[in-house]
Protein backbone atom coordinates (compact mmCIF):
# COMPACT_ATOMS: atom_id res chain seq x y z
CA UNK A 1 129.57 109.26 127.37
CA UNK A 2 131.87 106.47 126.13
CA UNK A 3 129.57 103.72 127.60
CA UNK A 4 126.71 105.47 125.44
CA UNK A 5 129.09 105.93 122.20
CA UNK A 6 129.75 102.09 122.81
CA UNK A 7 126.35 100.90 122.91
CA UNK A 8 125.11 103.14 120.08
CA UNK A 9 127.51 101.63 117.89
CA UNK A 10 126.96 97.83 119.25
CA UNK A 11 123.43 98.83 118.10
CA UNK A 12 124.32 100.35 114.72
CA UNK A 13 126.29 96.92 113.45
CA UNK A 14 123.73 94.59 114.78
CA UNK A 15 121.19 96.89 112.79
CA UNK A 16 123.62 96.31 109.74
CA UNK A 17 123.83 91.99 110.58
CA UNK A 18 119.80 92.57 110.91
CA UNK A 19 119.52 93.29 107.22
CA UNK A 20 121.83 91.52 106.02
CA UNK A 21 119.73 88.18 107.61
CA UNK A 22 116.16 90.16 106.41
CA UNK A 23 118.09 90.13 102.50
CA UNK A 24 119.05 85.93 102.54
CA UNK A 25 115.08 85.69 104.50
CA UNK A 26 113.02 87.64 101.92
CA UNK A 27 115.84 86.12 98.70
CA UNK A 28 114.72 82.88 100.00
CA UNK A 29 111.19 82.95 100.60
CA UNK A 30 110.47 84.03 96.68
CA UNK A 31 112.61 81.76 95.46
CA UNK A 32 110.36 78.93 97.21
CA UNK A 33 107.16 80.62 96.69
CA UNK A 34 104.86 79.16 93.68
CA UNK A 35 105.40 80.59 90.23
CA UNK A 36 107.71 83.11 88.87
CA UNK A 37 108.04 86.91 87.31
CA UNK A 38 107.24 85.55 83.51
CA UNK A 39 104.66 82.70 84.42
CA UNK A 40 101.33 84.64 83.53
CA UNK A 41 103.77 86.70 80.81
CA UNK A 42 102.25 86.22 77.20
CA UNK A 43 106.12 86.61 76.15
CA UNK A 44 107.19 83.22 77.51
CA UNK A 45 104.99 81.10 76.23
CA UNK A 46 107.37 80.31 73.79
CA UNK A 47 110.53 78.15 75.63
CA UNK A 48 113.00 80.30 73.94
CA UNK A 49 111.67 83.36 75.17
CA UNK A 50 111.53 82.36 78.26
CA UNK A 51 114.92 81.25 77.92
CA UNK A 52 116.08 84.35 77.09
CA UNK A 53 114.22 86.23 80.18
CA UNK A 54 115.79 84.29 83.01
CA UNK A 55 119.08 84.67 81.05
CA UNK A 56 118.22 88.45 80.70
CA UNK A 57 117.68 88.98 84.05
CA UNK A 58 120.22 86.12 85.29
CA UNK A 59 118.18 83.73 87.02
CA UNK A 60 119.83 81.13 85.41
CA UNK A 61 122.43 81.17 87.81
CA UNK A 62 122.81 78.94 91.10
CA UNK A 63 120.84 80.25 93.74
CA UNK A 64 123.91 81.25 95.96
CA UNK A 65 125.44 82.87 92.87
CA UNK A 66 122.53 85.01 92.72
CA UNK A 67 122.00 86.17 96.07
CA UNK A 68 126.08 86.84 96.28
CA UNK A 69 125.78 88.91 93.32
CA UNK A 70 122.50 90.50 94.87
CA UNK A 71 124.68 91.52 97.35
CA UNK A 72 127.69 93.12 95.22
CA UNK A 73 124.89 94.78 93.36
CA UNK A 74 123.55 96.34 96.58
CA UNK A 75 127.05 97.95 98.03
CA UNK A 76 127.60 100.05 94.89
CA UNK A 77 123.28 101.19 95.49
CA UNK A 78 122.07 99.05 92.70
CA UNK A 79 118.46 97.06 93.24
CA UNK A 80 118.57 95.46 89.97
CA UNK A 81 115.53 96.19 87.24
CA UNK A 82 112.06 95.36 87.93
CA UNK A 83 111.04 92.26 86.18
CA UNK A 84 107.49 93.49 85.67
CA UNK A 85 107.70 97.38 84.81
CA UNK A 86 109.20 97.79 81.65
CA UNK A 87 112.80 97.60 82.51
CA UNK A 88 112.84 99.95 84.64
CA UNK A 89 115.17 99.82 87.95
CA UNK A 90 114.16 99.85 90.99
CA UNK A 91 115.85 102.71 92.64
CA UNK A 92 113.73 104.63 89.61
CA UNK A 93 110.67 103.44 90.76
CA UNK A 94 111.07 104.09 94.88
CA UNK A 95 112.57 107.40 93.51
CA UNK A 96 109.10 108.39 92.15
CA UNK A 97 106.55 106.46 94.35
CA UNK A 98 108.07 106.97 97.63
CA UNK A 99 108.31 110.96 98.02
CA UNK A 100 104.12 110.78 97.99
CA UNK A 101 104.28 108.22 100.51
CA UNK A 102 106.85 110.31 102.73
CA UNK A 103 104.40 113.39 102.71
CA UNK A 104 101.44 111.86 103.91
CA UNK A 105 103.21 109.81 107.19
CA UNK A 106 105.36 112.58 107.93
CA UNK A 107 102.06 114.60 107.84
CA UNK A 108 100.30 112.11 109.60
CA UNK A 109 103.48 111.44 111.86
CA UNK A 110 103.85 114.92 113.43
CA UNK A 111 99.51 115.74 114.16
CA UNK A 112 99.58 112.33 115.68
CA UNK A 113 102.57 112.82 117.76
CA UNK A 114 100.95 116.67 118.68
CA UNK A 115 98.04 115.30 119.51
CA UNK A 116 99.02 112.26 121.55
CA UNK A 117 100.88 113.89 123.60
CA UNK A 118 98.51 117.03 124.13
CA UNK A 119 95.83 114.92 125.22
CA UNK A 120 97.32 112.24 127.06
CA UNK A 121 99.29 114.67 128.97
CA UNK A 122 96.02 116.51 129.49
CA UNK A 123 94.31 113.10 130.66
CA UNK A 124 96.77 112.70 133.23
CA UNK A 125 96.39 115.83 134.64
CA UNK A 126 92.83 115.31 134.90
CA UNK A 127 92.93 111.86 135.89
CA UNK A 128 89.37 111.02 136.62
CA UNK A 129 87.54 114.01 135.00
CA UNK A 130 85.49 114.01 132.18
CA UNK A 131 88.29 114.63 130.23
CA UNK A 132 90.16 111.45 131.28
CA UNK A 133 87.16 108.84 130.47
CA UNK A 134 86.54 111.08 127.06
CA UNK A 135 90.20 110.43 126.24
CA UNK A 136 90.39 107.22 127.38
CA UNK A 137 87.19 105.95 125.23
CA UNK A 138 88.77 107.80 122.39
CA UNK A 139 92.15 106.01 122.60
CA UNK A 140 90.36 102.67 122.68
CA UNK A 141 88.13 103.59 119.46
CA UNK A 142 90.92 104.99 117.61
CA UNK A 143 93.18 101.99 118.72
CA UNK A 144 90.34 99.40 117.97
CA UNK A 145 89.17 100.77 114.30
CA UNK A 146 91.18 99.60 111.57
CA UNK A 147 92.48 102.16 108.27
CA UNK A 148 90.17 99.74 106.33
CA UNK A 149 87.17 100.76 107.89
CA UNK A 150 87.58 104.49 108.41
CA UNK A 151 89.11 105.49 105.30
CA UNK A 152 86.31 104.40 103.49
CA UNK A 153 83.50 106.21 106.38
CA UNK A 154 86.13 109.52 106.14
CA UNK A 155 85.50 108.84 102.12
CA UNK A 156 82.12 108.78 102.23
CA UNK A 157 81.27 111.52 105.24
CA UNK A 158 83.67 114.63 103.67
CA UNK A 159 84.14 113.53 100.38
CA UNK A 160 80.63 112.20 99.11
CA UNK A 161 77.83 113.24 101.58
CA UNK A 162 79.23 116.82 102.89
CA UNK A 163 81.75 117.63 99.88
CA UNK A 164 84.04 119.05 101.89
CA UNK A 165 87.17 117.40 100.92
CA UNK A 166 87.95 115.35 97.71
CA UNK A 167 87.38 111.62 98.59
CA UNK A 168 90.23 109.94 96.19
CA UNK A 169 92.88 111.03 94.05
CA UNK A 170 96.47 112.95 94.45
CA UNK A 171 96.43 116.74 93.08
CA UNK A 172 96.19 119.12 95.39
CA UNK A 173 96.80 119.66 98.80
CA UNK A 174 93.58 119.09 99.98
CA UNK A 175 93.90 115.04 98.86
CA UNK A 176 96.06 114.90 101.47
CA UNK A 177 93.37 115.89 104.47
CA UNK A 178 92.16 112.43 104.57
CA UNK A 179 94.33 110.20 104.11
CA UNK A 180 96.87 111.82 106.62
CA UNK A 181 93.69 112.18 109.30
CA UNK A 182 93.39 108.53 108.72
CA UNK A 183 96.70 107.28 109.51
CA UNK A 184 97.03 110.20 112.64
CA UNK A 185 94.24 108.54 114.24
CA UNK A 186 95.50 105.07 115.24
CA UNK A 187 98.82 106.98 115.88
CA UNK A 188 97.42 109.60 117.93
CA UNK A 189 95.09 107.08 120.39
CA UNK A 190 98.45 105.00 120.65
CA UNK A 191 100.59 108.13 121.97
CA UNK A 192 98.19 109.27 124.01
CA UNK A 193 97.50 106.25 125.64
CA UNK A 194 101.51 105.88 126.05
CA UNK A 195 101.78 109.68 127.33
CA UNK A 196 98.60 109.30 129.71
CA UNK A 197 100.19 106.16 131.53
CA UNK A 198 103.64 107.29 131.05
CA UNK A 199 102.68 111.19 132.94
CA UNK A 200 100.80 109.60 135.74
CA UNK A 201 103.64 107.30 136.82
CA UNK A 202 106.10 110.44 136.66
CA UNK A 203 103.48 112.31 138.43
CA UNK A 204 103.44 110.23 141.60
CA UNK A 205 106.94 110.32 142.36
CA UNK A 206 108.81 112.29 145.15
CA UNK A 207 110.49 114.81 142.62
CA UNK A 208 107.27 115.87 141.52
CA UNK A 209 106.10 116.11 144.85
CA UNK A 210 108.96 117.85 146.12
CA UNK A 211 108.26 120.52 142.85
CA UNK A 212 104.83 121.34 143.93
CA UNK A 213 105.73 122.21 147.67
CA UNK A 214 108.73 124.78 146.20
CA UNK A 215 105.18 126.06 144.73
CA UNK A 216 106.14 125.55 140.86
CA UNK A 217 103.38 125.81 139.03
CA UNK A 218 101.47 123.18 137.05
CA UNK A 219 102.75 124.14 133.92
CA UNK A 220 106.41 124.04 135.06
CA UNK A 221 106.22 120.72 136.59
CA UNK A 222 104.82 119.33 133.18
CA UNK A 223 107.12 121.06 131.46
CA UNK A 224 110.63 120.82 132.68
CA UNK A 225 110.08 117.96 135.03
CA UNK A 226 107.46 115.19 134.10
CA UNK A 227 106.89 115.30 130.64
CA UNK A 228 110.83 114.11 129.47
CA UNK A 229 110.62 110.88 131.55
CA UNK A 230 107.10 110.38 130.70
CA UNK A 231 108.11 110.29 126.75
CA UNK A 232 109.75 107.02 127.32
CA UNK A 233 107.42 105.33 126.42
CA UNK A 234 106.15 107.21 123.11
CA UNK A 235 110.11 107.18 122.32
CA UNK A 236 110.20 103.47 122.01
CA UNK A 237 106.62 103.04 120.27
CA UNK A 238 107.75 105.86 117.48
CA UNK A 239 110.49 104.15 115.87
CA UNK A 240 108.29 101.49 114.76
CA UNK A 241 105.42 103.28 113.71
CA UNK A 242 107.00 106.28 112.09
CA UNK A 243 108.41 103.83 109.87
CA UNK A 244 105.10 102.15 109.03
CA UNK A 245 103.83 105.70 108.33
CA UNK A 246 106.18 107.39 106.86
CA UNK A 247 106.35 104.46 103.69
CA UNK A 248 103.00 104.75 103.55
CA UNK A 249 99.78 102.34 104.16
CA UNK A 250 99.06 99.87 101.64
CA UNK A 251 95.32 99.97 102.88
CA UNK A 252 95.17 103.84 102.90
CA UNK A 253 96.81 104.32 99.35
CA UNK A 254 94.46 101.99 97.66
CA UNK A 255 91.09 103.38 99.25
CA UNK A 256 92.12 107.15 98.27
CA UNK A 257 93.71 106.29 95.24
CA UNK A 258 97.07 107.83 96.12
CA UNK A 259 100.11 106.86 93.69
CA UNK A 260 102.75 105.75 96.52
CA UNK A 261 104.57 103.19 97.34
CA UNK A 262 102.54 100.57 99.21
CA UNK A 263 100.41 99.08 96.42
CA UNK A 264 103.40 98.48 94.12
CA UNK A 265 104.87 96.60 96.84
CA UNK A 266 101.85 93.84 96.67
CA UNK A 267 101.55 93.89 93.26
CA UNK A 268 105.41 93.33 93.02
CA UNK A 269 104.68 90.10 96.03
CA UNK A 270 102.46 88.87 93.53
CA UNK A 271 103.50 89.10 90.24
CA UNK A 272 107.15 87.35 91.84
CA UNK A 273 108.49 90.48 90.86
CA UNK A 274 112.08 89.13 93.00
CA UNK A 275 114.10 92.64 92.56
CA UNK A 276 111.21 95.32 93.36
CA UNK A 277 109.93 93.12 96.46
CA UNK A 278 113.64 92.97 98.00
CA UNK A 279 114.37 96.43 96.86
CA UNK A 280 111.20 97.59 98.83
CA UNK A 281 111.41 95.29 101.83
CA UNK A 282 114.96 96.15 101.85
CA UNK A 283 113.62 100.05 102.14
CA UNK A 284 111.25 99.26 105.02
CA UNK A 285 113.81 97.74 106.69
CA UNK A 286 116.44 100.46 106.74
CA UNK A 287 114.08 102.95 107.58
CA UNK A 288 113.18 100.90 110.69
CA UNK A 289 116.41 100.05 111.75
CA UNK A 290 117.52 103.98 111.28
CA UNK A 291 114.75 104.67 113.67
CA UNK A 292 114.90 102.30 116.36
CA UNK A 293 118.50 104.05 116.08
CA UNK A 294 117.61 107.26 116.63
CA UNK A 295 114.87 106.04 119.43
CA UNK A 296 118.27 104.46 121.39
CA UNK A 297 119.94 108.25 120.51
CA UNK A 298 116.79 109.95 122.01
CA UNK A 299 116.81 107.20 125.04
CA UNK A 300 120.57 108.51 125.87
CA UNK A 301 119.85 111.77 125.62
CA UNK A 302 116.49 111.78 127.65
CA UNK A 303 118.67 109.40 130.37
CA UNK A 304 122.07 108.28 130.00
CA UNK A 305 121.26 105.37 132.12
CA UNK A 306 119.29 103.78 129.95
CA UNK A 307 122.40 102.47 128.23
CA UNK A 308 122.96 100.53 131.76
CA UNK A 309 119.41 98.81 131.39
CA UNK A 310 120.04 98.09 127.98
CA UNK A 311 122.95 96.46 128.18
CA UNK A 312 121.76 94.20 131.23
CA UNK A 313 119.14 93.20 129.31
């Protein structure tokens, strides 16, 4: 327990030196990209307004001054105003654009991670059925096709042609349907394809063997003996995704018109927009780094040796 307690928190601080380095990467690269947050403004035409815009919003200062600043801002939970939004801060604007974003990938999140594991655990019991080639084709379709071609087929199919299901917009709960079917899919082939390899490994092995000549049945085996060790795999590809889909696709958004976070992020990239492109970055990043924490929590808990094969590596 102390080795695990060790390595947990090894991995929490070099989470914390992580974004610290992601803060100076992304403070850097807009500094150095072409143009600024006022250079297609109408306002700064004149010099003197422009003047008083980088003084307003004190990019004046040295570059080190400002990123040190940045910083100070950022341990009392202030991301500065947005520089293209009316003067509004940023915290104000994740605060109302990311809860939409949140609902759809957890959404999307949980039927994928149902569904993976349902049917790749089923493939793997029925390795070399029917069932096993129907999975395995779908895994490789779902896998293959990207959000920016099936959103728009999803769009058209229950939303225009059949009428089933509102193709754009964010009102009612039925909005939701498909964009949250359209992020599950990739999500679901992925697990299932993880589960599906990760069961049949587990399944050869002498425990397993030993299990079915006590006379368990099937359903016990997969239950309290193959399926934990065979999550390893899903474990580690979860912390990842469920932080892609949980702030949202930028793809997905757009297509069904859905008021979240991912399209303000590229229109922040590209209006130089320094303080909502850090403040959102700086989002994605914590979110990721909480969950590849939690994936090394889950790791311990599923196998307390994994902190051995960790640490070797």
């Amino acid at each position: 327990m102390a080795g695990s307690m060790k390595f947990l928190a090894w991995r929490l601080a070099s989470t914390a030196v992580a974004l610290l380095f992601l803060t100076l990467l992304v403070f850097a690269l807009m500094r150095v990209a072409p143009g600024g947050p006022f250079s297609d403004d109408l306002r700064a035409e004149s010099p003197e307004v422009l003047k008083n815009l980088r003084a307003k919003y004190r990019l004046d200062d040295s570059l080190p001054t400002q990123y040190l600043r940045y910083l100070g801002d950022l341990l009392t939970g202030d991301l500065g105003m947005s520089m293209r939004y009316g003067g509004r801060t940023v915290v104000e604007i994740i605060a109302d654009k990311l809860p939409v974003s949140l609902q759809i990938g957890a959404a999307a999140l949980l039927l994928g991670l149902a569904l993976g594991i349902l049917l790749g655990a089923l493939a793997a019991l029925r390795h070399g059925s029917v069932l096993s080639d129907a999975v395995a084709v779908g895994t490789a379709l779902g896998i293959s096709l990207p959000a920016l071609v099936v959103a728009p087929l999803l769009a058209y199919l229950f939303g225009y042609h059949l009428r089933w299901l509102p193709p754009a917009g964010w009102s009612t709960a039925a909005h939701a349907v498909l964009p949250v079917i359209t992020l599950a899919i990739p999500l679901t082939a992925r697990i299932a394809c993880l589960t599906r390899a990760g069961m049949l490994d587990v399944l050869g092995q002498e425990f397993i063997r030993t299990a079915r000549a006590k006379g368990l049945s099937t359903f016990t085996i997969v239950t309290r003996h193959a399926l934990r060790p065979s999550l390893f795999p899903v474990v580690s590809f979860l912390a990842p995704a469920a932080a892609a889909v949980l702030t949202g696709s930028v793809v997905v958004e757009k297509i069904f018109q859905i008021p979240g976070l991912g399209p303000d992020f590229v229109t922040a990239a590209l209006a130089r927009d320094y303080t909502l492109v850090m403040g959102i970055a700086l989002l994605y990043s914590v979110m990721l780094g909480a969950f590849n924490f939690l994936a090394d929590v889950a790791y311990v808990m599923l196998d307390p040796r994994v902190r051995l094969t960790r640490r070797e590596a």
